[in-house]
C-alpha atoms as a PDB file:
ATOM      1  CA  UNK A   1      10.789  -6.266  10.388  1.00  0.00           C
ATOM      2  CA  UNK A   2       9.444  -3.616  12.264  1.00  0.00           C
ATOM      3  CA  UNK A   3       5.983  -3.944  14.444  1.00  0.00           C
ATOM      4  CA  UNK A   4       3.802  -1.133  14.924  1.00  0.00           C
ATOM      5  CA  UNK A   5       0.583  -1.559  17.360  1.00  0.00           C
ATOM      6  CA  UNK A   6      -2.403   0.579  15.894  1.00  0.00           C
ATOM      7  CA  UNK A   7      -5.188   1.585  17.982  1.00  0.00           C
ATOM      8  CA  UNK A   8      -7.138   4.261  17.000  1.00  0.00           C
ATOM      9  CA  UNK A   9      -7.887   5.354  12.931  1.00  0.00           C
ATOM     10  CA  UNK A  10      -5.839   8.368  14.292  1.00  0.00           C
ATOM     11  CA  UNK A  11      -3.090   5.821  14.339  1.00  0.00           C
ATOM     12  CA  UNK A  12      -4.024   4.688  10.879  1.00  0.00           C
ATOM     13  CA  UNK A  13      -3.579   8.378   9.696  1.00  0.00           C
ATOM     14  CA  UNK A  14      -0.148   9.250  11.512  1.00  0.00           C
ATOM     15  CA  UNK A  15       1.563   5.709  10.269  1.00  0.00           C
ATOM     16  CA  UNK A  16      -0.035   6.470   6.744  1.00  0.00           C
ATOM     17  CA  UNK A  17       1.499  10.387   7.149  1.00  0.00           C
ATOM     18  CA  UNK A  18       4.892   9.130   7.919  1.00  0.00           C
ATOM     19  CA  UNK A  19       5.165   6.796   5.101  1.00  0.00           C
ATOM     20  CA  UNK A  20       3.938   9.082   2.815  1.00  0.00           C
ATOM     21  CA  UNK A  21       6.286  11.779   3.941  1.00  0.00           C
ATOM     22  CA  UNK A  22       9.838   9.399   3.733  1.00  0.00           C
ATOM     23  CA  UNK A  23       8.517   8.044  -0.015  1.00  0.00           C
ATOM     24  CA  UNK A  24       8.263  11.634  -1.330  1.00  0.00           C
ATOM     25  CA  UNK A  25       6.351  11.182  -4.001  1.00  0.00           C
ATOM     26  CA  UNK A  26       7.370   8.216  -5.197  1.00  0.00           C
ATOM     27  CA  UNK A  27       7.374   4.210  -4.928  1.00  0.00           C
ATOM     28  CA  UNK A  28       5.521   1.042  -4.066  1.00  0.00           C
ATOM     29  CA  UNK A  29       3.396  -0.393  -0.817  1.00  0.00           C
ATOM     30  CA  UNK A  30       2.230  -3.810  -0.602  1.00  0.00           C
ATOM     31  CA  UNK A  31      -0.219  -4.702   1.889  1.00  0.00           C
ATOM     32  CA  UNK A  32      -1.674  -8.139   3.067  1.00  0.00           C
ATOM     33  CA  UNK A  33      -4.169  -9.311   5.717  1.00  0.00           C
ATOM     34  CA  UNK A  34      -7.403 -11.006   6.240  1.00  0.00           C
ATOM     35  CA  UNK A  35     -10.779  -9.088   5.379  1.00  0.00           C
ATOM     36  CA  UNK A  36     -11.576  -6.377   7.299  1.00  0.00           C
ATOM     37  CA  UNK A  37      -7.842  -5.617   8.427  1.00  0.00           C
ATOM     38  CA  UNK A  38      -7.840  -2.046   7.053  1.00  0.00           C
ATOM     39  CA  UNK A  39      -5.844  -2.314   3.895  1.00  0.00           C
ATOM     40  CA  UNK A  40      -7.988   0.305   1.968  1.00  0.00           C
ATOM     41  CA  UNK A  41      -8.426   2.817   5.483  1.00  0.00           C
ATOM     42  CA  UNK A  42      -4.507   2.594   5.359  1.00  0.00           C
ATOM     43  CA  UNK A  43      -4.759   3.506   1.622  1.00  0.00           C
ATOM     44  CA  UNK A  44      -7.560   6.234   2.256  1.00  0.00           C
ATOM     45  CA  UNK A  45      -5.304   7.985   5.053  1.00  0.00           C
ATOM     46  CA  UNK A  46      -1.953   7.317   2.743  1.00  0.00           C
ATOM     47  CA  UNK A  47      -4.120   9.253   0.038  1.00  0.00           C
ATOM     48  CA  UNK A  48      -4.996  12.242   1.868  1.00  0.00           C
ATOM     49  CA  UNK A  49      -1.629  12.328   3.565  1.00  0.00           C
ATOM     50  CA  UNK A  50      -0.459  13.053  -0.382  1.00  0.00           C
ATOM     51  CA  UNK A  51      -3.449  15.238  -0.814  1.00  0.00           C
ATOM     52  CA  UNK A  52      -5.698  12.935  -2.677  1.00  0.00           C
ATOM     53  CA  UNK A  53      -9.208  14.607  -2.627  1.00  0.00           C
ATOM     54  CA  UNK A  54     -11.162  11.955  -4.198  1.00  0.00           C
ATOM     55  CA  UNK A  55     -12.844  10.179  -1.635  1.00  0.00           C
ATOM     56  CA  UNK A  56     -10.563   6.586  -1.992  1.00  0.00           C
ATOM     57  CA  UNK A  57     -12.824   2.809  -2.328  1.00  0.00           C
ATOM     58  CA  UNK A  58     -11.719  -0.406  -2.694  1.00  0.00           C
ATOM     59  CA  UNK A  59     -11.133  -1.496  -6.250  1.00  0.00           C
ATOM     60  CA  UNK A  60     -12.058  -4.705  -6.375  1.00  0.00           C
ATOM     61  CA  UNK A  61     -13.930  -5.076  -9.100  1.00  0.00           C
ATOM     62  CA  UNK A  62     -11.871  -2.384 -10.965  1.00  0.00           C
ATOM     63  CA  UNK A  63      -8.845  -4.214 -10.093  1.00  0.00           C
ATOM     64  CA  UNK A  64      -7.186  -0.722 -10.590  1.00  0.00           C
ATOM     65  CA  UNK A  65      -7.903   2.781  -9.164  1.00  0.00           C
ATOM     66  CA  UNK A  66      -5.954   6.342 -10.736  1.00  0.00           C
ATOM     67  CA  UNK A  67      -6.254   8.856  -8.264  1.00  0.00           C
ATOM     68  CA  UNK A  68      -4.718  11.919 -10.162  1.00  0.00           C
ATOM     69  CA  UNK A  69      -2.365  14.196  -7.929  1.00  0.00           C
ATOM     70  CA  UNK A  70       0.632  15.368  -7.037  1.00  0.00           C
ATOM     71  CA  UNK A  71       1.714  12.533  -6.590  1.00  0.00           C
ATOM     72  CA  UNK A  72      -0.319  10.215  -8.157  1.00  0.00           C
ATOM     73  CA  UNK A  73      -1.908   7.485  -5.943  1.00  0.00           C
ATOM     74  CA  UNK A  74      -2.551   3.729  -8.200  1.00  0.00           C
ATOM     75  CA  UNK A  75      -4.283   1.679  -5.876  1.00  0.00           C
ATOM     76  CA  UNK A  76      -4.211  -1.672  -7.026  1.00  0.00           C
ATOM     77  CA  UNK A  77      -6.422  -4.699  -5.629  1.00  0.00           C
ATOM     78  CA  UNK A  78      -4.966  -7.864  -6.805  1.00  0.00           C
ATOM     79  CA  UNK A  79      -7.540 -10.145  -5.137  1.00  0.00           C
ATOM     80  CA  UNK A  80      -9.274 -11.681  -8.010  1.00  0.00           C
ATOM     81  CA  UNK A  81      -6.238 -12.387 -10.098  1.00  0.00           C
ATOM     82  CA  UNK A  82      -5.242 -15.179  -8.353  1.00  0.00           C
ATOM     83  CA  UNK A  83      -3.712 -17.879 -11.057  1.00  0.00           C
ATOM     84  CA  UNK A  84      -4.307 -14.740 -14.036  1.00  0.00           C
ATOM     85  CA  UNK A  85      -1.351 -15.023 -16.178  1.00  0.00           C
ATOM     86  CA  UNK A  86      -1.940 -12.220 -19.091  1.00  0.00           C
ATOM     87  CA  UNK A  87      -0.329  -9.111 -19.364  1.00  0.00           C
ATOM     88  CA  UNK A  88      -1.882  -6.860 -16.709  1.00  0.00           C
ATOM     89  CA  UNK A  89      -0.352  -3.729 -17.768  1.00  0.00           C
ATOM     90  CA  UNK A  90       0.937  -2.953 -14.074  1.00  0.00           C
ATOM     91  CA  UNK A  91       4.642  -2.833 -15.055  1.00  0.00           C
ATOM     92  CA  UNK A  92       3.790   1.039 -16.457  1.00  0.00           C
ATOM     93  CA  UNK A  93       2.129   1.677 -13.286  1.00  0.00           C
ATOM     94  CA  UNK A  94       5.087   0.662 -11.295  1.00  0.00           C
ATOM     95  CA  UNK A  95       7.406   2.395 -13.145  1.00  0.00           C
ATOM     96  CA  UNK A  96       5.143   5.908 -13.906  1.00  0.00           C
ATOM     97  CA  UNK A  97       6.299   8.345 -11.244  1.00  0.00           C
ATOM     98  CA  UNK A  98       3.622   8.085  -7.903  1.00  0.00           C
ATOM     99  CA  UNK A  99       2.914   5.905  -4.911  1.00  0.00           C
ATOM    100  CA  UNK A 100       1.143   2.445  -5.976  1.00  0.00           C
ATOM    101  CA  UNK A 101      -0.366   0.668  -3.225  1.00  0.00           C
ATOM    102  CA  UNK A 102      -1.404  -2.945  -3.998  1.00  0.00           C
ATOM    103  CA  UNK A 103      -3.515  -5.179  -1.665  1.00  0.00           C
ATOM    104  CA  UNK A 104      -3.644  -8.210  -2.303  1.00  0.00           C
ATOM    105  CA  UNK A 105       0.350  -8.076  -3.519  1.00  0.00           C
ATOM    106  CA  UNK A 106       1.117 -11.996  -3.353  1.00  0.00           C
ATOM    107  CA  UNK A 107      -1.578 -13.081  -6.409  1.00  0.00           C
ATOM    108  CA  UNK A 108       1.218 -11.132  -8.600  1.00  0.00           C
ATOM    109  CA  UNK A 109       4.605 -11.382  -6.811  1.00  0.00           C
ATOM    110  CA  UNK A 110       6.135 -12.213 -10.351  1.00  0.00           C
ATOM    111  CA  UNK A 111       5.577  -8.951 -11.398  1.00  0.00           C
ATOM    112  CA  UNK A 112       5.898  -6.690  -8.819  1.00  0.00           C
ATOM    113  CA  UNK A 113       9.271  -4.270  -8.271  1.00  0.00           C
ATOM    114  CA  UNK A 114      12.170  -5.418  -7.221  1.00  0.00           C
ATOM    115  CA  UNK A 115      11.867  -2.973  -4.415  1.00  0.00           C
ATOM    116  CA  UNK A 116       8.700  -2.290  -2.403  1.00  0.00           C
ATOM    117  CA  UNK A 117       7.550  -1.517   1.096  1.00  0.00           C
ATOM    118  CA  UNK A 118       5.773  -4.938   2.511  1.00  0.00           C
ATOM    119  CA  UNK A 119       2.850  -4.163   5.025  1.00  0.00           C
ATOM    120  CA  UNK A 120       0.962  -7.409   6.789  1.00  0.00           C
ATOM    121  CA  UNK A 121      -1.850  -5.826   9.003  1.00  0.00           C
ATOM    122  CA  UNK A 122      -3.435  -8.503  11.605  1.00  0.00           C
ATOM    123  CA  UNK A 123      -6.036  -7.821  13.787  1.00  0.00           C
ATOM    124  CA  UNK A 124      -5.548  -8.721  17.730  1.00  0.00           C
ATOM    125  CA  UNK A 125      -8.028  -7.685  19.271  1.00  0.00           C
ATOM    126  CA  UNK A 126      -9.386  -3.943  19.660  1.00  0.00           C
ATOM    127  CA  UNK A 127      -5.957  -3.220  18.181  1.00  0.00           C
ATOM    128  CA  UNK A 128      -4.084  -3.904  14.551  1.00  0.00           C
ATOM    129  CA  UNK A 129      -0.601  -4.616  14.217  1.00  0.00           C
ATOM    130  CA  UNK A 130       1.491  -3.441  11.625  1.00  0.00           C
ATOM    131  CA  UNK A 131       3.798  -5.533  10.635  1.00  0.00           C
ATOM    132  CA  UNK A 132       6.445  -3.485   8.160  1.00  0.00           C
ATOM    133  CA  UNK A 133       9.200  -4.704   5.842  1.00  0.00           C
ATOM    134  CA  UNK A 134      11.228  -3.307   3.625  1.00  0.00           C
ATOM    135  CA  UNK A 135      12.423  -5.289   0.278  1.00  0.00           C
ATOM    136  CA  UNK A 136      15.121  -3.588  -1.337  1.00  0.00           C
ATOM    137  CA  UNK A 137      17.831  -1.113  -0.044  1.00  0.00           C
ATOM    138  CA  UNK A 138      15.989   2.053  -0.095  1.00  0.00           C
ATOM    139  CA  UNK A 139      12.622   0.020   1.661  1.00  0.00           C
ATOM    140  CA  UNK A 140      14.824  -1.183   3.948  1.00  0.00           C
ATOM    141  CA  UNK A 141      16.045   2.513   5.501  1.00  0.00           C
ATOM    142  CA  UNK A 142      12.499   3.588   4.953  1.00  0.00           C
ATOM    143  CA  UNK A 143      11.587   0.709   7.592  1.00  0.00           C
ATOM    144  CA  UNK A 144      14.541   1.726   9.845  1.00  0.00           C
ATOM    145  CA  UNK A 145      12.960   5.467   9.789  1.00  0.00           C
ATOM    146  CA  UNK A 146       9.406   4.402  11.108  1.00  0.00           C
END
């Protein structure tokens, strides 16, 4: 597990660049963390680093978001499924070619990819750590790159 301290949204934006730049184009970021912890500001600066121009909200009450480029961006907010066992539909998303980013990830662990990039954001502070995990082979180099 690799920990990144974040202290500026500059921060936000270079992390967000990197990532996108070593998925190229394709595969899957979970995020956790309290309220507040900037899951969606790492998921706005993780869409323009892909060249999203859609100005990127939380999808909370949309549960899903399509943000059409090249790559496509599926943002994915998972909070209100909590103990929802019917056919979602997600398993498409995760396999369509793009970058899915779901918040929220651990109200449907069951049917997430095998592989995926885990991100826990906590606040301390002025500051936010980043605390990054890679599940999967190809996650896991991705982590050792960061």
């Amino acid at each position: 597990m690799k920990k990144i301290e974040i202290h500026t949204l500059q921060d936000t934006n270079n992390l967000a660049t990197k990532i996108a730049l070593l998925l190229n184009g394709k595969g899957c970021i979970c995020l956790a963390g309290d309220l507040g912890a900037g899951k969606t500001t790492f998921t706005k600066a993780l869409g323009k680093a892909i060249g999203i121009e859609d100005v990127i909200t939380s999808p909370t009450f949309t549960i899903l978001k399509i943000y059409e480029g090249e790559p496509t961006l599926y943002h994915i907010d998972a909070y209100r499924l909590e103990g929802i066992t019917q056919d979602l539909g997600f398993e498409e998303v995760f396999e369509d070619d793009g970058i899915v980013v779901v918040e929220w990830y651990a109200y449907i662990q069951d049917i997430l990819p095998k592989e995926y990039l885990q991100i826990h954001i906590e606040l301390d502070g002025d500051k936010r750590i980043f605390e990054i995990e890679g599940i999967g082979e190809k996650y896991q180099q991705l982590e050792g790159e960061l």
